[in-house]
C-alpha atoms as a PDB file:
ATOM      1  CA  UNK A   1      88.385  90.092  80.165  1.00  0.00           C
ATOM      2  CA  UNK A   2      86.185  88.417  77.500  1.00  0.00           C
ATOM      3  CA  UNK A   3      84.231  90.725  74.506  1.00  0.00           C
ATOM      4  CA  UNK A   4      82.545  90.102  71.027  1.00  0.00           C
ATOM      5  CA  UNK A   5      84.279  93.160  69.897  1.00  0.00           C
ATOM      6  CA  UNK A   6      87.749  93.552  71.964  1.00  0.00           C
ATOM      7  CA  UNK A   7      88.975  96.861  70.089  1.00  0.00           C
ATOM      8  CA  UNK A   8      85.628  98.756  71.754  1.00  0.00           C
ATOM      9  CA  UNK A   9      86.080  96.786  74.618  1.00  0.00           C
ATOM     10  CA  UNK A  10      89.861  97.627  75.107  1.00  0.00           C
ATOM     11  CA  UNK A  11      89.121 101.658  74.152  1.00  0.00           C
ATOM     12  CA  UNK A  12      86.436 101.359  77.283  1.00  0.00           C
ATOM     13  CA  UNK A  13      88.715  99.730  79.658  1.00  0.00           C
ATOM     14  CA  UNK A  14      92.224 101.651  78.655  1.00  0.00           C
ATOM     15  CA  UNK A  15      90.692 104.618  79.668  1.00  0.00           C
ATOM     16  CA  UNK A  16      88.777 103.524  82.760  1.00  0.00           C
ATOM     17  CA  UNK A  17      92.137 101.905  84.082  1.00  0.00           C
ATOM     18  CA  UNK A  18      94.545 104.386  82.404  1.00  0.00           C
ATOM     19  CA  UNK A  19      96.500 101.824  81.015  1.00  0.00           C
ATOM     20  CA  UNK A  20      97.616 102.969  77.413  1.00  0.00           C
ATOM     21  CA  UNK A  21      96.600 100.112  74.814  1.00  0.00           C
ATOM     22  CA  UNK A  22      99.678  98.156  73.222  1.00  0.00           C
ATOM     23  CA  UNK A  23     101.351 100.109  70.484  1.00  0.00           C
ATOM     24  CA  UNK A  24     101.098  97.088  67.891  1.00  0.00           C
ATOM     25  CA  UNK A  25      97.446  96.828  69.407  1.00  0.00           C
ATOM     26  CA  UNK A  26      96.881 100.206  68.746  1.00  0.00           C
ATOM     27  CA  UNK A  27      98.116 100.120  65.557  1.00  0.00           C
ATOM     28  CA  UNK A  28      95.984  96.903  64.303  1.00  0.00           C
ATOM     29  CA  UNK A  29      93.056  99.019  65.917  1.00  0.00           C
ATOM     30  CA  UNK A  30      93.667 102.025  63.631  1.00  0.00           C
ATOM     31  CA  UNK A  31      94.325 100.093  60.439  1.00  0.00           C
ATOM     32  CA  UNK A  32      91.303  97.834  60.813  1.00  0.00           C
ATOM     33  CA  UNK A  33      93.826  94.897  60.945  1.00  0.00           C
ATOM     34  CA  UNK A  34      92.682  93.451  64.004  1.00  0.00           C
ATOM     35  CA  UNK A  35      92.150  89.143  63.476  1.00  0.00           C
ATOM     36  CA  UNK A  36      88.518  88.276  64.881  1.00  0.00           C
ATOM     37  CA  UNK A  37      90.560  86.049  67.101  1.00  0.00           C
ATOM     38  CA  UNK A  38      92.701  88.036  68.899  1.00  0.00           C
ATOM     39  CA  UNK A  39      93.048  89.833  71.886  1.00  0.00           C
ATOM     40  CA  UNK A  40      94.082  93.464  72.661  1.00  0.00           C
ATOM     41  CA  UNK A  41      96.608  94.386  75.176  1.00  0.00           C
ATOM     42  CA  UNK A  42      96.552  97.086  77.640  1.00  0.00           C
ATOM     43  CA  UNK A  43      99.287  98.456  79.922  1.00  0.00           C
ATOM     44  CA  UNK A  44     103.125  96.283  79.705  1.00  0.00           C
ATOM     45  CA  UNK A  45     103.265  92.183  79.752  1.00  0.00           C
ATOM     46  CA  UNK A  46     106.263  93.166  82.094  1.00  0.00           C
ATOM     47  CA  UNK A  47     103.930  95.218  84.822  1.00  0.00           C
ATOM     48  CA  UNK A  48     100.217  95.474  85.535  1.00  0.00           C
ATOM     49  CA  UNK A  49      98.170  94.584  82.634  1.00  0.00           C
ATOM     50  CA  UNK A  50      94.963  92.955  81.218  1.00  0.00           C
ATOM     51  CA  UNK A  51      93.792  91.224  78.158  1.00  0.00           C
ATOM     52  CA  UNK A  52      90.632  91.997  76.360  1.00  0.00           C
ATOM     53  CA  UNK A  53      90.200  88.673  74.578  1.00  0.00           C
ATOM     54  CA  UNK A  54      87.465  87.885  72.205  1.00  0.00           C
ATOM     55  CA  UNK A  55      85.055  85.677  72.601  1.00  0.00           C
ATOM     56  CA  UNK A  56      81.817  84.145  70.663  1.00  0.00           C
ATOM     57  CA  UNK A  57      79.381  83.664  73.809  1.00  0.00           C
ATOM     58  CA  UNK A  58      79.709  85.467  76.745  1.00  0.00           C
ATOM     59  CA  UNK A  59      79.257  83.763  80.547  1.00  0.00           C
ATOM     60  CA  UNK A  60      76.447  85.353  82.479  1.00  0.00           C
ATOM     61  CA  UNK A  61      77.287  88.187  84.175  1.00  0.00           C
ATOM     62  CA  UNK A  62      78.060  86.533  87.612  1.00  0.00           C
ATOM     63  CA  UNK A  63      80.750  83.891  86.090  1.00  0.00           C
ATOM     64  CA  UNK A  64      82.681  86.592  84.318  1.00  0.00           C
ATOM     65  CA  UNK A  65      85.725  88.816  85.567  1.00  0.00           C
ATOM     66  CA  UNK A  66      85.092  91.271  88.090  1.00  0.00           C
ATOM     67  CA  UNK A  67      87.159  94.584  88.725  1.00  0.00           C
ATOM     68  CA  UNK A  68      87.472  97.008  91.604  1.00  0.00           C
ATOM     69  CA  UNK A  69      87.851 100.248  90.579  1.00  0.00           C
ATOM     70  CA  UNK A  70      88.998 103.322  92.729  1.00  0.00           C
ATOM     71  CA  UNK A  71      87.428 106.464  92.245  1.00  0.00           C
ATOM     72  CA  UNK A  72      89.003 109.831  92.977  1.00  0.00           C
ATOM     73  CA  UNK A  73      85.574 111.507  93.536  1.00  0.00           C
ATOM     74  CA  UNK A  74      82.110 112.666  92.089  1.00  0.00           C
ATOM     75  CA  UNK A  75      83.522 113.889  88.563  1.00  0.00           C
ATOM     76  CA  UNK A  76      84.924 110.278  88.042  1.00  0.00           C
ATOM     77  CA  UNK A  77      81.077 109.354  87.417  1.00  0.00           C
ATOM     78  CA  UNK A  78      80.082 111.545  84.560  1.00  0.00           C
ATOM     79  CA  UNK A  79      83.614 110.045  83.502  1.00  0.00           C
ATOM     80  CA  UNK A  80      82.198 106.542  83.341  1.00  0.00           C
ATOM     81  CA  UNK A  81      79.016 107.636  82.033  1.00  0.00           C
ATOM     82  CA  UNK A  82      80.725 109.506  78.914  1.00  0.00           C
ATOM     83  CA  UNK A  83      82.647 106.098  78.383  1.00  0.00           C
ATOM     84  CA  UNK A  84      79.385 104.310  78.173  1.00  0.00           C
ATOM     85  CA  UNK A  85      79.367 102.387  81.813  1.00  0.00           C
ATOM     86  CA  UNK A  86      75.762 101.539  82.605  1.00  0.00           C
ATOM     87  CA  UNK A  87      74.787 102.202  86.254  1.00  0.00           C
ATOM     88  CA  UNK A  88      73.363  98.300  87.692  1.00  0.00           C
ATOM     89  CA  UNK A  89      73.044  99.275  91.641  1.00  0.00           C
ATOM     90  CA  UNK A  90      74.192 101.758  94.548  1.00  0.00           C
ATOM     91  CA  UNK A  91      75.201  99.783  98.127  1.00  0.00           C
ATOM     92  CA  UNK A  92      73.509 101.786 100.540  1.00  0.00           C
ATOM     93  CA  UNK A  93      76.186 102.823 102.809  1.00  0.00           C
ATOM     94  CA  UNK A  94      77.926 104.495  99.523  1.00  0.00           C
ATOM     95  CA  UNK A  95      80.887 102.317  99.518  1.00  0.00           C
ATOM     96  CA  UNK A  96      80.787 100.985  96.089  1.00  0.00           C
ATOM     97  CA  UNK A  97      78.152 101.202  93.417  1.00  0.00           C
ATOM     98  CA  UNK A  98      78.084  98.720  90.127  1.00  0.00           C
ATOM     99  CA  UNK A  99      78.149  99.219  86.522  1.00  0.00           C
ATOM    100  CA  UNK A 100      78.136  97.584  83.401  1.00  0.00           C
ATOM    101  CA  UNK A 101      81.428  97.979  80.830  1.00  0.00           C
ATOM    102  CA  UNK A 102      79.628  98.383  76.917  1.00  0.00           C
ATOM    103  CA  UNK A 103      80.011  94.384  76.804  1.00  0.00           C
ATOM    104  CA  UNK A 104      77.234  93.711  80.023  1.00  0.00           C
ATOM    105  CA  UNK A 105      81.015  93.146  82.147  1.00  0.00           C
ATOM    106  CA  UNK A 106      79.948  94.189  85.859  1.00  0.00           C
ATOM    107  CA  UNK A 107      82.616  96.461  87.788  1.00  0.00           C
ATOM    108  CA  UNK A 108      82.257  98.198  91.246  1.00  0.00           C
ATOM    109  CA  UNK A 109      83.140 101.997  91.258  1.00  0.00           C
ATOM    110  CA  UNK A 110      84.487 102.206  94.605  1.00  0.00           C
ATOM    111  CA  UNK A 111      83.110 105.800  96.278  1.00  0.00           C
ATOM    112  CA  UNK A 112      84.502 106.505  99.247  1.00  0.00           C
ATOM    113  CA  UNK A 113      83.345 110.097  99.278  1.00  0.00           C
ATOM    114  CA  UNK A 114      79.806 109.129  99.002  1.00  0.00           C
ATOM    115  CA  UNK A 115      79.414 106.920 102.314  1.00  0.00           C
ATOM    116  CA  UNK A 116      76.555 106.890 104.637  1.00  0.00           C
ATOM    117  CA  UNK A 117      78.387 108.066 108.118  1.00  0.00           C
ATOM    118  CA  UNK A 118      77.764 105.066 110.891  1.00  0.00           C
ATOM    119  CA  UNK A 119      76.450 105.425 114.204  1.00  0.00           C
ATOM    120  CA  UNK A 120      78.088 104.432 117.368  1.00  0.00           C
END
């Protein structure tokens, strides 16, 4: 995952993925010692994790990193409004819908309580 400012960009996504941000991480974070050029770790290098890296220009929406994320149900999206996800689009038959991270990153919410029942 690519940001301008990685710290915000990390405190968004930690808490989205529930992956706790690197201790040392952390720590740079608090102190204001974070370098420009690096990159903030969340979750373990030894099980499921993902770098928020900094970067000067940002690729179009579209060529960027995309996520899945599974929601439990309706609360989870006044959750990711109160971290400052930006609604983009709804699919119809309420599987997913798509939102912006603070950055302009694009992410499906996936919804499965809010599908459109199909005819048979």
């Amino acid at each position: 995952m690519h940001g301008r400012q990685p710290a915000e960009l990390a405190r968004f996504w930690s808490d989205l993925l529930d992956l706790p941000i690197d201790p040392s991480d952390a720590a740079a974070i608090e102190q204001g010692t974070l370098g420009a050029t690096e990159a903030v770790l969340l979750g373990r290098r030894d099980s499921l994790h993902v770098w928020v890296s900094p970067a000067e220009e940002l690729a179009p929406p579209g060529g960027r990193v995309h996520l899945d994320v599974a929601l439990d149900g309706p609360e989870d999206l006044d959750r990711l409004a109160a971290l400052g996800a930006e609604p983009r689009w709804a699919d119809p038959a309420g599987r997913w819908r798509v939102y912006a991270d603070p950055e302009g990153n694009l992410f499906c919410a996936v919804t499965p309580w809010d599908r459109t029942p199909t005819s048979t």
